[in-house]
PDB file of N, CA and C in Angstrom:
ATOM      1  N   UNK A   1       0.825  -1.188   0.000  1.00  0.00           N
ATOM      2  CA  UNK A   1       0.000   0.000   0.000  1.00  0.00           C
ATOM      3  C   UNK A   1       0.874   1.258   0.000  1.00  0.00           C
ATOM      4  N   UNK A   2       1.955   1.303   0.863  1.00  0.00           N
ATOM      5  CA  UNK A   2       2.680   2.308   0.873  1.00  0.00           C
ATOM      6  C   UNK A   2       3.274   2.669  -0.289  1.00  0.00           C
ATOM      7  N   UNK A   3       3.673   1.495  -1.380  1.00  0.00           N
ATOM      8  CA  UNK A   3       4.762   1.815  -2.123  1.00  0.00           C
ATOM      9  C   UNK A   3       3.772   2.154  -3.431  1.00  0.00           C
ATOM     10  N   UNK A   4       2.515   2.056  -3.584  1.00  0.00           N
ATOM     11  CA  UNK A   4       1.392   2.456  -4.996  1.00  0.00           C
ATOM     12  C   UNK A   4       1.077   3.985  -4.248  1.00  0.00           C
ATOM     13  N   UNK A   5       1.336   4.200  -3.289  1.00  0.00           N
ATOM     14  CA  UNK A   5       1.048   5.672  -2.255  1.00  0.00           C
ATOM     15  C   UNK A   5       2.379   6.734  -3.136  1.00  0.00           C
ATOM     16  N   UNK A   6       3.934   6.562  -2.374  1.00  0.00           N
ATOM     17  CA  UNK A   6       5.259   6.757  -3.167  1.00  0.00           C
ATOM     18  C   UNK A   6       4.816   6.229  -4.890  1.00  0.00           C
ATOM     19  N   UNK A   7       4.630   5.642  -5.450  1.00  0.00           N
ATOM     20  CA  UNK A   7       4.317   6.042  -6.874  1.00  0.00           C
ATOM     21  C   UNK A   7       3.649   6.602  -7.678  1.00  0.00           C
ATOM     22  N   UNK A   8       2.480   6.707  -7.029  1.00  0.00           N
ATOM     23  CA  UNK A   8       1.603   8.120  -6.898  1.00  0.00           C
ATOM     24  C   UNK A   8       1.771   9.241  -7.229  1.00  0.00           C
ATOM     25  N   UNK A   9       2.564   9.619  -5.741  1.00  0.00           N
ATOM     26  CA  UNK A   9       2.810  10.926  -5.718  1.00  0.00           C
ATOM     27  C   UNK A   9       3.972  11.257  -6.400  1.00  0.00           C
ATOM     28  N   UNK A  10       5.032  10.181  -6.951  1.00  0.00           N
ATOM     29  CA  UNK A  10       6.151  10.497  -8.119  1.00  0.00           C
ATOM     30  C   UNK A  10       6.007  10.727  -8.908  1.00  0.00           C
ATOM     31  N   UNK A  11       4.551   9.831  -9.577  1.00  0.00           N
ATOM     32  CA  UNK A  11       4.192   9.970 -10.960  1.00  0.00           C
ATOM     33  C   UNK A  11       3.845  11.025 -11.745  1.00  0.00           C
ATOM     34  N   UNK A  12       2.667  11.826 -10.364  1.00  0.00           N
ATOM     35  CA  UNK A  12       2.648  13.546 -10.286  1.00  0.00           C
ATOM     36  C   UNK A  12       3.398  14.283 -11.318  1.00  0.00           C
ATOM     37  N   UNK A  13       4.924  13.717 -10.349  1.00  0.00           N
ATOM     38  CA  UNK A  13       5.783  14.974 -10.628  1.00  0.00           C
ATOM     39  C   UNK A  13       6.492  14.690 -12.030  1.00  0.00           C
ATOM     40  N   UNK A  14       6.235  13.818 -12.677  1.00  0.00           N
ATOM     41  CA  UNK A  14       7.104  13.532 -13.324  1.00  0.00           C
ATOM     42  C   UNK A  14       6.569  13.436 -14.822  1.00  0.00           C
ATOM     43  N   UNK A  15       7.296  13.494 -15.692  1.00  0.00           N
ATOM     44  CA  UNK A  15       6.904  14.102 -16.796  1.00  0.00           C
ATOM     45  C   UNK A  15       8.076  13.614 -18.006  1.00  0.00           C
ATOM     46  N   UNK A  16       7.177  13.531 -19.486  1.00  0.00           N
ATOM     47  CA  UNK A  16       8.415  12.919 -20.246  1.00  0.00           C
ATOM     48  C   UNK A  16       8.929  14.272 -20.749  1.00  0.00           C
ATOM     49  N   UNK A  17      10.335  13.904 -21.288  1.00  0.00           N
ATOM     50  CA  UNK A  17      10.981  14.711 -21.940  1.00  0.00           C
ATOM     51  C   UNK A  17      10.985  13.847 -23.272  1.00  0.00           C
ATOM     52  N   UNK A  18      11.193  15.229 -24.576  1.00  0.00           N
ATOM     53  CA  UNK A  18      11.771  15.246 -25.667  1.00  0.00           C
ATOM     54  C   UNK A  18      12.337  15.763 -26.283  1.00  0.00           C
ATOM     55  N   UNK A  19      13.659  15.170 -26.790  1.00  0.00           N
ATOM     56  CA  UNK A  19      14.844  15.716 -27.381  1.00  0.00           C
ATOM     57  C   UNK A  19      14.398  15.911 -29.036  1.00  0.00           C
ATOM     58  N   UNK A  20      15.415  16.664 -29.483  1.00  0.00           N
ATOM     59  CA  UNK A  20      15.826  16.695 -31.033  1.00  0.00           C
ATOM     60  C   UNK A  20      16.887  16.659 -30.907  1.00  0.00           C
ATOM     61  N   UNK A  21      17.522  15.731 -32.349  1.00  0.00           N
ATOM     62  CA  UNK A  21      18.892  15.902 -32.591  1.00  0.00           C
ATOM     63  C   UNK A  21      19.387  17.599 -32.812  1.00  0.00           C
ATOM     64  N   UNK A  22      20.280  17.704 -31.949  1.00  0.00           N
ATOM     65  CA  UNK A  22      21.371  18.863 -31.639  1.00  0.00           C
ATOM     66  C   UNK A  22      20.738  19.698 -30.609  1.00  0.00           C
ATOM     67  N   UNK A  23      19.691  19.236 -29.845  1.00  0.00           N
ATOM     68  CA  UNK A  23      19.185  19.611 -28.583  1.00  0.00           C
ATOM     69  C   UNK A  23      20.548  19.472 -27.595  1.00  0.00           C
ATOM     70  N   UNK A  24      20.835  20.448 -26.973  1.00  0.00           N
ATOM     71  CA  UNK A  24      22.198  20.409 -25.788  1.00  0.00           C
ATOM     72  C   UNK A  24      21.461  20.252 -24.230  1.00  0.00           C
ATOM     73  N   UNK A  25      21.720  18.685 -23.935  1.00  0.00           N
ATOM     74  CA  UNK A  25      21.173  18.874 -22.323  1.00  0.00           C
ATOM     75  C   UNK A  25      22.149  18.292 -21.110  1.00  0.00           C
ATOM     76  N   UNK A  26      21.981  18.679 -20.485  1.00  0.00           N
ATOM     77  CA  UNK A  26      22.004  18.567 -19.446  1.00  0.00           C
ATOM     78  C   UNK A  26      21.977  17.375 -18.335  1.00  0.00           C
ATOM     79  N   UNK A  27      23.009  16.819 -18.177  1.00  0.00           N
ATOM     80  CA  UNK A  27      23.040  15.526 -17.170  1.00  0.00           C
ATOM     81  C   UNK A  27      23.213  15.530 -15.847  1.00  0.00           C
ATOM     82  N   UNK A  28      22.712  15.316 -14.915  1.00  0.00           N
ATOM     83  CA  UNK A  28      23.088  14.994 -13.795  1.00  0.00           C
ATOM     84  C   UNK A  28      24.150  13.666 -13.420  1.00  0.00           C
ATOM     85  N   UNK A  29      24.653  13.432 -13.338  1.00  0.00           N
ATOM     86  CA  UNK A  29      25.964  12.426 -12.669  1.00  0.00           C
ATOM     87  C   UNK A  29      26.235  12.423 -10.887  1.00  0.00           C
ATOM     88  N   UNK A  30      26.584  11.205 -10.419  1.00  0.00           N
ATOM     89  CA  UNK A  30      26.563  11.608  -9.307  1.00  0.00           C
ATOM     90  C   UNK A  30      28.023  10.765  -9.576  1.00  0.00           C
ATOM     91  N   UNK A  31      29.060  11.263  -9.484  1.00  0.00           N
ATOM     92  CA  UNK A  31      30.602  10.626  -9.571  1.00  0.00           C
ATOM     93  C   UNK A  31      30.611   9.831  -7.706  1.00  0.00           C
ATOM     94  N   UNK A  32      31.280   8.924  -7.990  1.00  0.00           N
ATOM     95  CA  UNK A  32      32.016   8.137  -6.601  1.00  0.00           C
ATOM     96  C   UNK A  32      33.025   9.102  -5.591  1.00  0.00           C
ATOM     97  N   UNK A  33      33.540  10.065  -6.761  1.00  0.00           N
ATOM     98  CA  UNK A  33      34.813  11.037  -5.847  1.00  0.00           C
ATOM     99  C   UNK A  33      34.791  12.347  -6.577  1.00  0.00           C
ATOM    100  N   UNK A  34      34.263  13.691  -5.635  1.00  0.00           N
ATOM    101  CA  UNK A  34      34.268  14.412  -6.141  1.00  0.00           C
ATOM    102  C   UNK A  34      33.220  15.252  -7.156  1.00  0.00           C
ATOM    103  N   UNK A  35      34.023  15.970  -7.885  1.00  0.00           N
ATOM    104  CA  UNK A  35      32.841  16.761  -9.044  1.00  0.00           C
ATOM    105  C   UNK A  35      33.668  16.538 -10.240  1.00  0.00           C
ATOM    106  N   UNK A  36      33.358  16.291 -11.373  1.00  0.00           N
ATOM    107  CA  UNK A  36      33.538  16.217 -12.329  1.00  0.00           C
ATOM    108  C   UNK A  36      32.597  16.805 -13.574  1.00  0.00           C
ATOM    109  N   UNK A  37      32.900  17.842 -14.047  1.00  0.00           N
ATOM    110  CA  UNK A  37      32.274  18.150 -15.451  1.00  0.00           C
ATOM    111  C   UNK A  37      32.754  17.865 -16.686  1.00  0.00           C
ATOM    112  N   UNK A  38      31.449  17.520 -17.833  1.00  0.00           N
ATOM    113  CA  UNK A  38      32.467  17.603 -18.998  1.00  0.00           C
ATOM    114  C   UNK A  38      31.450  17.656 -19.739  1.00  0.00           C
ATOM    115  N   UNK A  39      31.241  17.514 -21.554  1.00  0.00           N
ATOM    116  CA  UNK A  39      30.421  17.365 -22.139  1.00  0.00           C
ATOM    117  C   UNK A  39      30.331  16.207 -23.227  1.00  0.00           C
ATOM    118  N   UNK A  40      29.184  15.667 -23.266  1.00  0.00           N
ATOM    119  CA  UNK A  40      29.505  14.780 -24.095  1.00  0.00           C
ATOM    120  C   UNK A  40      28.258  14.646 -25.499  1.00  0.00           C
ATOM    121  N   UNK A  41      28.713  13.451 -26.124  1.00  0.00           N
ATOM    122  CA  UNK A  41      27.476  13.571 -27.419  1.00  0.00           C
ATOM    123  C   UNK A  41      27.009  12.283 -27.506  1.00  0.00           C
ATOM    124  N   UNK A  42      25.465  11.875 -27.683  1.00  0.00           N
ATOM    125  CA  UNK A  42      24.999  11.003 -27.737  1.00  0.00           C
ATOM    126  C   UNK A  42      24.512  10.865 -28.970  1.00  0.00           C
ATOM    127  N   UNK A  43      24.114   9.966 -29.417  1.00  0.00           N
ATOM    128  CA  UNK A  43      23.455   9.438 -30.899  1.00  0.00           C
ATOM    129  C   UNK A  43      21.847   9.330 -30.601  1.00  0.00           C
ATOM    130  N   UNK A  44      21.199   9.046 -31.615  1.00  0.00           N
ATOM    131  CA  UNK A  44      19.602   9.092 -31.448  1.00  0.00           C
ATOM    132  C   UNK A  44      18.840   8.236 -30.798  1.00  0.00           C
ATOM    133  N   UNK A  45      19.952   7.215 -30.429  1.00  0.00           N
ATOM    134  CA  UNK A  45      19.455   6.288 -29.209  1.00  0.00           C
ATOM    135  C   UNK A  45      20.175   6.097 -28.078  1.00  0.00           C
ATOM    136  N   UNK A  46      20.509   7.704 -27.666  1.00  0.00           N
ATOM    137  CA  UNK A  46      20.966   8.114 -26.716  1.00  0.00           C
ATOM    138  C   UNK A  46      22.278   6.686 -25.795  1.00  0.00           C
ATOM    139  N   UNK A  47      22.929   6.490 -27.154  1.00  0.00           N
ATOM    140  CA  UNK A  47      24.050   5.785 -27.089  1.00  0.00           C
ATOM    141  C   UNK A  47      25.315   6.993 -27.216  1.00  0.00           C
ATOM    142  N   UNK A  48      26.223   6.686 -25.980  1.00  0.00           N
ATOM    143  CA  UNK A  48      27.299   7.768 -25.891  1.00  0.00           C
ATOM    144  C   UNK A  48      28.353   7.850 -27.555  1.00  0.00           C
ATOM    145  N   UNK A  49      28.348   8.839 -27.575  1.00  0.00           N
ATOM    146  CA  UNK A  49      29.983   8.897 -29.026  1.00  0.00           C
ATOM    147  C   UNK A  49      30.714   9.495 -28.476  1.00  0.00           C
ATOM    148  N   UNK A  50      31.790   8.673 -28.931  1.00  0.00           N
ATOM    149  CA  UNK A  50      33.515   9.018 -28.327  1.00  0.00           C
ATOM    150  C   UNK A  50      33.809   8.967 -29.795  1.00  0.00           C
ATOM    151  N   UNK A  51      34.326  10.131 -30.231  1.00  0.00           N
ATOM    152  CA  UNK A  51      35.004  10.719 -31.682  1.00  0.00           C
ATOM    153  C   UNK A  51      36.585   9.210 -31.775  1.00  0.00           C
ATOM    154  N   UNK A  52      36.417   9.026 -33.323  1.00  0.00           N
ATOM    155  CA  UNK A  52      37.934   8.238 -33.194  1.00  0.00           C
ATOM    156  C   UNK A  52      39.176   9.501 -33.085  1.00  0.00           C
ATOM    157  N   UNK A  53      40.451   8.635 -33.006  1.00  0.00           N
ATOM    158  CA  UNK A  53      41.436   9.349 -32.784  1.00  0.00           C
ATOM    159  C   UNK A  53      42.522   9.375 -33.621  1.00  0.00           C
ATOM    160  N   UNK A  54      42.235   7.967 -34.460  1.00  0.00           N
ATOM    161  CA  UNK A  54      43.786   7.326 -34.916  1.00  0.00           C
ATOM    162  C   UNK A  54      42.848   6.110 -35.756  1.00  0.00           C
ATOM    163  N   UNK A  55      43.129   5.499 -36.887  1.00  0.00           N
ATOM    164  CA  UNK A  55      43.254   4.173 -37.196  1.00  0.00           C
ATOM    165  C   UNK A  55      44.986   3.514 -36.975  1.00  0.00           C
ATOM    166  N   UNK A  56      44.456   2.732 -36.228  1.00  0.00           N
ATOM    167  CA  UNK A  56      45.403   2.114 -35.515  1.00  0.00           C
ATOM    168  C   UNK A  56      46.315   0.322 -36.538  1.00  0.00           C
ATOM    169  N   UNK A  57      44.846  -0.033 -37.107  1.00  0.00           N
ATOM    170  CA  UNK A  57      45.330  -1.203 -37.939  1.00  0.00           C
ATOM    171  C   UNK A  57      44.243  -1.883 -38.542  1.00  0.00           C
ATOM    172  N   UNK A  58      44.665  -2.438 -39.640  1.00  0.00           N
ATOM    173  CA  UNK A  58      43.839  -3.206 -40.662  1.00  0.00           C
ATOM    174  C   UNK A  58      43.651  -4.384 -41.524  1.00  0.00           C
ATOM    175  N   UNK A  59      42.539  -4.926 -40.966  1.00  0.00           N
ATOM    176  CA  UNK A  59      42.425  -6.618 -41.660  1.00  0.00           C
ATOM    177  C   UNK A  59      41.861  -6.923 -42.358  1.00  0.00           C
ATOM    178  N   UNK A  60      41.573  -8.040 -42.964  1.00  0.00           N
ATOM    179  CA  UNK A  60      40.335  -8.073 -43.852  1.00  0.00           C
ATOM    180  C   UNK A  60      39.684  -9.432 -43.036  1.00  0.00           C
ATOM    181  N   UNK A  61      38.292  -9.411 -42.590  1.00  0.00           N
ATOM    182  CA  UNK A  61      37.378 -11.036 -42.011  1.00  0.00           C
ATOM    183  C   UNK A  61      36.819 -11.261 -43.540  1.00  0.00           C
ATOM    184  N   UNK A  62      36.911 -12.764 -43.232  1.00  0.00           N
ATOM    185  CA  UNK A  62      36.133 -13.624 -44.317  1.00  0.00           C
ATOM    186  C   UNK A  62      34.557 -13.778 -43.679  1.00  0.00           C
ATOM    187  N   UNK A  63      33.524 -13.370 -43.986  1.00  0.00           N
ATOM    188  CA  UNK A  63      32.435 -13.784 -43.502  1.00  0.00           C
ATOM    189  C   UNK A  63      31.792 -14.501 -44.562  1.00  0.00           C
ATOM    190  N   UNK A  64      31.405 -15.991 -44.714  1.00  0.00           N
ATOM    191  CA  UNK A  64      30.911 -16.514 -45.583  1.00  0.00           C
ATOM    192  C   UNK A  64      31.707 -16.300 -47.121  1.00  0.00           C
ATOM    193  N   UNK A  65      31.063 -15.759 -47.849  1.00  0.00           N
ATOM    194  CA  UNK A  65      31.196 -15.593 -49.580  1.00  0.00           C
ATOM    195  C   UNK A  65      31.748 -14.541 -49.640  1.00  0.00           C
ATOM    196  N   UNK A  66      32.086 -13.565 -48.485  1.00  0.00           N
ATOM    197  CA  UNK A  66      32.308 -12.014 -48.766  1.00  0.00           C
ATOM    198  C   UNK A  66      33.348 -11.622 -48.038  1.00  0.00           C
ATOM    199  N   UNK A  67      34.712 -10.791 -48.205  1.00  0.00           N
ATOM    200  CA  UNK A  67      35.552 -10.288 -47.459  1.00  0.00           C
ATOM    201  C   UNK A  67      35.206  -8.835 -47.045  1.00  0.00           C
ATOM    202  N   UNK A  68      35.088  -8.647 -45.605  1.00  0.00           N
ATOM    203  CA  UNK A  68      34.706  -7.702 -45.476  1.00  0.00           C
ATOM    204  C   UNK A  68      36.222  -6.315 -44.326  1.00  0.00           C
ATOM    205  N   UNK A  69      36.660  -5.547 -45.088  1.00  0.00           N
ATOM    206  CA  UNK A  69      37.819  -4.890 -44.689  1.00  0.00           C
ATOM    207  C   UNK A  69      37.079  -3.667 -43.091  1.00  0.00           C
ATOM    208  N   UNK A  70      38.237  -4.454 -42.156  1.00  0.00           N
ATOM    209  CA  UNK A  70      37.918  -3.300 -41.046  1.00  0.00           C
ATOM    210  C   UNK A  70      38.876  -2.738 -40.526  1.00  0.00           C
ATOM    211  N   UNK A  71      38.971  -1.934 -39.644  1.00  0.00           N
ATOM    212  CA  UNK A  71      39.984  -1.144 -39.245  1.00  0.00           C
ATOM    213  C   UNK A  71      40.097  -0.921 -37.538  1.00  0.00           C
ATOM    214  N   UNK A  72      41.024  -1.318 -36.879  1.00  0.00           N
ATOM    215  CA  UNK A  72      41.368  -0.850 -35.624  1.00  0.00           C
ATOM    216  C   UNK A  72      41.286   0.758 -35.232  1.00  0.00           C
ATOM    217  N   UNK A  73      40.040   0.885 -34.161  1.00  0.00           N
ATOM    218  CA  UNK A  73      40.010   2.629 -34.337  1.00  0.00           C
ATOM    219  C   UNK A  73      40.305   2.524 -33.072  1.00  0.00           C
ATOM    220  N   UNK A  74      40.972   3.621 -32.223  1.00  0.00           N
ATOM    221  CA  UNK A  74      41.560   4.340 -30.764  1.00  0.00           C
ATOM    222  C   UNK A  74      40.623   5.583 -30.741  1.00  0.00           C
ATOM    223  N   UNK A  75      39.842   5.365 -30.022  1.00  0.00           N
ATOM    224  CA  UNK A  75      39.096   6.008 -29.320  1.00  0.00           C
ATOM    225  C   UNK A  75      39.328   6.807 -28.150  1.00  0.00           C
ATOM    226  N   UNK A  76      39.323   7.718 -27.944  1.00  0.00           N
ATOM    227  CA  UNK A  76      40.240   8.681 -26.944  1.00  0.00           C
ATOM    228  C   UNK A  76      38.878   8.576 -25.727  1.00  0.00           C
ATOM    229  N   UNK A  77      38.663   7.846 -25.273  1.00  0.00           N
ATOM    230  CA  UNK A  77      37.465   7.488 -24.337  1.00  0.00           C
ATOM    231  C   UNK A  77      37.510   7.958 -22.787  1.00  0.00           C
ATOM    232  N   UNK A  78      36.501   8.650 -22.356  1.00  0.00           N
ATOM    233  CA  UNK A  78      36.798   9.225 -20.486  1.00  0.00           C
ATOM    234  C   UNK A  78      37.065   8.337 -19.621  1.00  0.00           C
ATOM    235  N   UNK A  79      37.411   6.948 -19.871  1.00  0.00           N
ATOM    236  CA  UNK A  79      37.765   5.952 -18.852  1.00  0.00           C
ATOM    237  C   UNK A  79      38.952   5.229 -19.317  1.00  0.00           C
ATOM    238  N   UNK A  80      39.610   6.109 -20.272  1.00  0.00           N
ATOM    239  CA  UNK A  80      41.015   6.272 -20.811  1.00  0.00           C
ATOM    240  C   UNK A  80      41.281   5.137 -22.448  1.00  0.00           C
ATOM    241  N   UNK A  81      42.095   4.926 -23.291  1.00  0.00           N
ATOM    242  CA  UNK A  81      42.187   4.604 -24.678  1.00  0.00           C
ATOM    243  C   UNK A  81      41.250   3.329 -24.584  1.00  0.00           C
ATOM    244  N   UNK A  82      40.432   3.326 -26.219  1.00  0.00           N
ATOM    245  CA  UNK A  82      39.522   2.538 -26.304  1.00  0.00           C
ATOM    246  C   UNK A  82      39.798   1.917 -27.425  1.00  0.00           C
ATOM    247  N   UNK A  83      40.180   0.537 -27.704  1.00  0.00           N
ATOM    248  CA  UNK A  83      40.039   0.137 -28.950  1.00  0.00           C
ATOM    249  C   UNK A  83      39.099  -0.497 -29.550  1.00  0.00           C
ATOM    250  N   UNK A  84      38.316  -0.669 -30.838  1.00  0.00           N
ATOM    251  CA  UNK A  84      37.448  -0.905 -31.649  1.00  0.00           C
ATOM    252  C   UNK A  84      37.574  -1.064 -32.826  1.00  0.00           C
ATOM    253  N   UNK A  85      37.241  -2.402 -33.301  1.00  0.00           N
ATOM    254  CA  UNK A  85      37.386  -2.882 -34.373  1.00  0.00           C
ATOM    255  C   UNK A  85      35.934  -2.570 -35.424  1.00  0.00           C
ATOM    256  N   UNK A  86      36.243  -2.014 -36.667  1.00  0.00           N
ATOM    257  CA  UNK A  86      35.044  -1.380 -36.860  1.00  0.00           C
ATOM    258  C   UNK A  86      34.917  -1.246 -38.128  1.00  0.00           C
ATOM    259  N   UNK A  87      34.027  -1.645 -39.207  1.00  0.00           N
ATOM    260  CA  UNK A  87      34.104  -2.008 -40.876  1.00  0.00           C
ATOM    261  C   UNK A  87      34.238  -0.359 -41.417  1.00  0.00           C
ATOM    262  N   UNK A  88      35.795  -0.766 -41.906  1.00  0.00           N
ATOM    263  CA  UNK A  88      36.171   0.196 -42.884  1.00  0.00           C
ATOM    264  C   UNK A  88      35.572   1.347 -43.775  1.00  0.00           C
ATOM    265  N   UNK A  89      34.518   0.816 -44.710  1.00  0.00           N
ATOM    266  CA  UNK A  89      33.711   1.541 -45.201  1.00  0.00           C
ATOM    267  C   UNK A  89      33.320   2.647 -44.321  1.00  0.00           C
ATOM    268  N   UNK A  90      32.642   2.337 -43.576  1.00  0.00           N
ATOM    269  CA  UNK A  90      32.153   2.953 -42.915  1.00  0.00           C
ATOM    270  C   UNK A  90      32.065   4.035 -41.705  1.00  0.00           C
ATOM    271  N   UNK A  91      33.423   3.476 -41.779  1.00  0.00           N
ATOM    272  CA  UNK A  91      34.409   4.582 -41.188  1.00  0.00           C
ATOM    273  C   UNK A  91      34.405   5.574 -41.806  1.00  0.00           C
ATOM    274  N   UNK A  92      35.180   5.119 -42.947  1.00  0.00           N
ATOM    275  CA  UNK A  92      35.972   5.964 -44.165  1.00  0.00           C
ATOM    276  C   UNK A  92      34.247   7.804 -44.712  1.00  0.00           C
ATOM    277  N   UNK A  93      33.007   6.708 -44.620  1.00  0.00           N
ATOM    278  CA  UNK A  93      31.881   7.651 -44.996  1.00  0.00           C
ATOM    279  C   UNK A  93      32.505   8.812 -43.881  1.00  0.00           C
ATOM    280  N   UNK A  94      32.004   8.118 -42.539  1.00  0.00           N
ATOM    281  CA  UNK A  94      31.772   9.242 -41.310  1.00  0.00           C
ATOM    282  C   UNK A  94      33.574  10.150 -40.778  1.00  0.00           C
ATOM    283  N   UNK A  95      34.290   9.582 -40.898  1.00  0.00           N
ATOM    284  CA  UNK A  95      35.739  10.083 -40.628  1.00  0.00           C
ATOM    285  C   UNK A  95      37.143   9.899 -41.666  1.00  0.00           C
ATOM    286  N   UNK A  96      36.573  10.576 -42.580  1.00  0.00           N
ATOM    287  CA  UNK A  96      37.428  10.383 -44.203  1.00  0.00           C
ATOM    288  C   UNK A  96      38.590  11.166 -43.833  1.00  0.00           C
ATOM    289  N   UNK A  97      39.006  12.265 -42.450  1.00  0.00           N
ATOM    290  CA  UNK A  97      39.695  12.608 -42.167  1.00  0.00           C
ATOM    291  C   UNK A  97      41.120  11.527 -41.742  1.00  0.00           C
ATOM    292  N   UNK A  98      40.647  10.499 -40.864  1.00  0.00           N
ATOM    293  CA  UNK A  98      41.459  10.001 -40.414  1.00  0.00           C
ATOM    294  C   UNK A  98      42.509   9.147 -41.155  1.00  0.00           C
ATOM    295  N   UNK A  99      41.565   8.744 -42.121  1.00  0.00           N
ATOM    296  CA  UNK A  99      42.266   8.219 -43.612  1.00  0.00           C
ATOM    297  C   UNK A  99      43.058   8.987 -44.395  1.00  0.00           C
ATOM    298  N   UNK A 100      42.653  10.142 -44.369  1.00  0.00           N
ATOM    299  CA  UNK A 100      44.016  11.144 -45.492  1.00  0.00           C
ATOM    300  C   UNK A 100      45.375  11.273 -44.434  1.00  0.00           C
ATOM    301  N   UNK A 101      44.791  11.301 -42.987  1.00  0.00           N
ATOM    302  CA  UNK A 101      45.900  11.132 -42.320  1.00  0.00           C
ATOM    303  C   UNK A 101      47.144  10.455 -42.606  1.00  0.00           C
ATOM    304  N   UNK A 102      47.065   9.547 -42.602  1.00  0.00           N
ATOM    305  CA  UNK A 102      47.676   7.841 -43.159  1.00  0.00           C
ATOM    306  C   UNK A 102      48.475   8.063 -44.135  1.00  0.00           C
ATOM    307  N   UNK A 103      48.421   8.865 -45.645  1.00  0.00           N
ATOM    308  CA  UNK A 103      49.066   8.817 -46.071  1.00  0.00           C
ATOM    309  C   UNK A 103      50.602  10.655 -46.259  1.00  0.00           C
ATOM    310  N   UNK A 104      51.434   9.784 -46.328  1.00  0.00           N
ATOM    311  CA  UNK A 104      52.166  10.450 -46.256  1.00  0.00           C
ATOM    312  C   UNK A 104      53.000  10.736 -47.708  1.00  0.00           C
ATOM    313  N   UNK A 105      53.702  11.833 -47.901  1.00  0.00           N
ATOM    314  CA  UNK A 105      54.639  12.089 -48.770  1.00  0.00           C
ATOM    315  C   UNK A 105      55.352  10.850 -49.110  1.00  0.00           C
ATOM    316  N   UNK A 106      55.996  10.399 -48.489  1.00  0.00           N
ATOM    317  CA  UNK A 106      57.075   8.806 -48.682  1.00  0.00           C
ATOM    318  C   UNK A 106      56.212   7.053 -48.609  1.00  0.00           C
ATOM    319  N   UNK A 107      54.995   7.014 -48.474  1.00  0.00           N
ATOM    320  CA  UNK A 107      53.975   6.782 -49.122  1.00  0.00           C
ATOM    321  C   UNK A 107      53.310   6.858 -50.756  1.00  0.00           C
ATOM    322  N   UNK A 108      53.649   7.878 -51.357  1.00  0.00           N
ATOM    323  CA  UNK A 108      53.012   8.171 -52.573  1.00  0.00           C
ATOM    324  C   UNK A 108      54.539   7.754 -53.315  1.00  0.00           C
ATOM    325  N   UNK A 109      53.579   7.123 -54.170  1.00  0.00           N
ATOM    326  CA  UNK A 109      55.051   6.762 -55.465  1.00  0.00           C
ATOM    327  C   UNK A 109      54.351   7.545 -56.932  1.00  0.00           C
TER     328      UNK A 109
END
């Protein structure tokens, strides 16, 4: 009885929110030590993004009938370097930067 009483009166207060993509909000965090601020970016299913940093290395998997080329990405992540293995293409669409990186003067023939 008590606890449909406490949900009750929470339910009151409480209310949905809705975002749009490039809406800037606001998190509460309660850290283990301390205060910590920072900002971060989520995707549309409010899955965190950590920008890559580096392609780090590159293989090709055989899946069935098809070779499919991926790339070792370093992720500069707040709980310190992140590695991720992650199909090439598709990289290359969203961070075509990191790829011109790569090549160098003594590289090009």
């Amino acid at each position: 009885m008590a606890g449909s009483h406490q949900k009750s009166y929470a339910d009151v207060k409480r209310r949905d929110l809705e975002f749009q993509v490039g809406d800037k909000i606001m998190l509460k965090v309660s850290p283990w030590k301390g205060v910590v601020r920072f900002e971060i970016q989520v995707d549309s299913k409010l899955h965190l993004m950590e920008e890559p940093v580096e392609i780090m290395d590159r293989k090709v998997e055989g899946l069935k009938q098809s070779n499919i080329p991926i790339v070792k990405v370093w992720r500069n992540a707040r709980r310190g370097p992140e590695f991720t293995w992650e199909c090439e293409v598709q990289m290359k669409q969203k961070y075509l930067q990191l790829f011109l990186e790569e090549t160098t003067p003594a590289d090009v023939h």
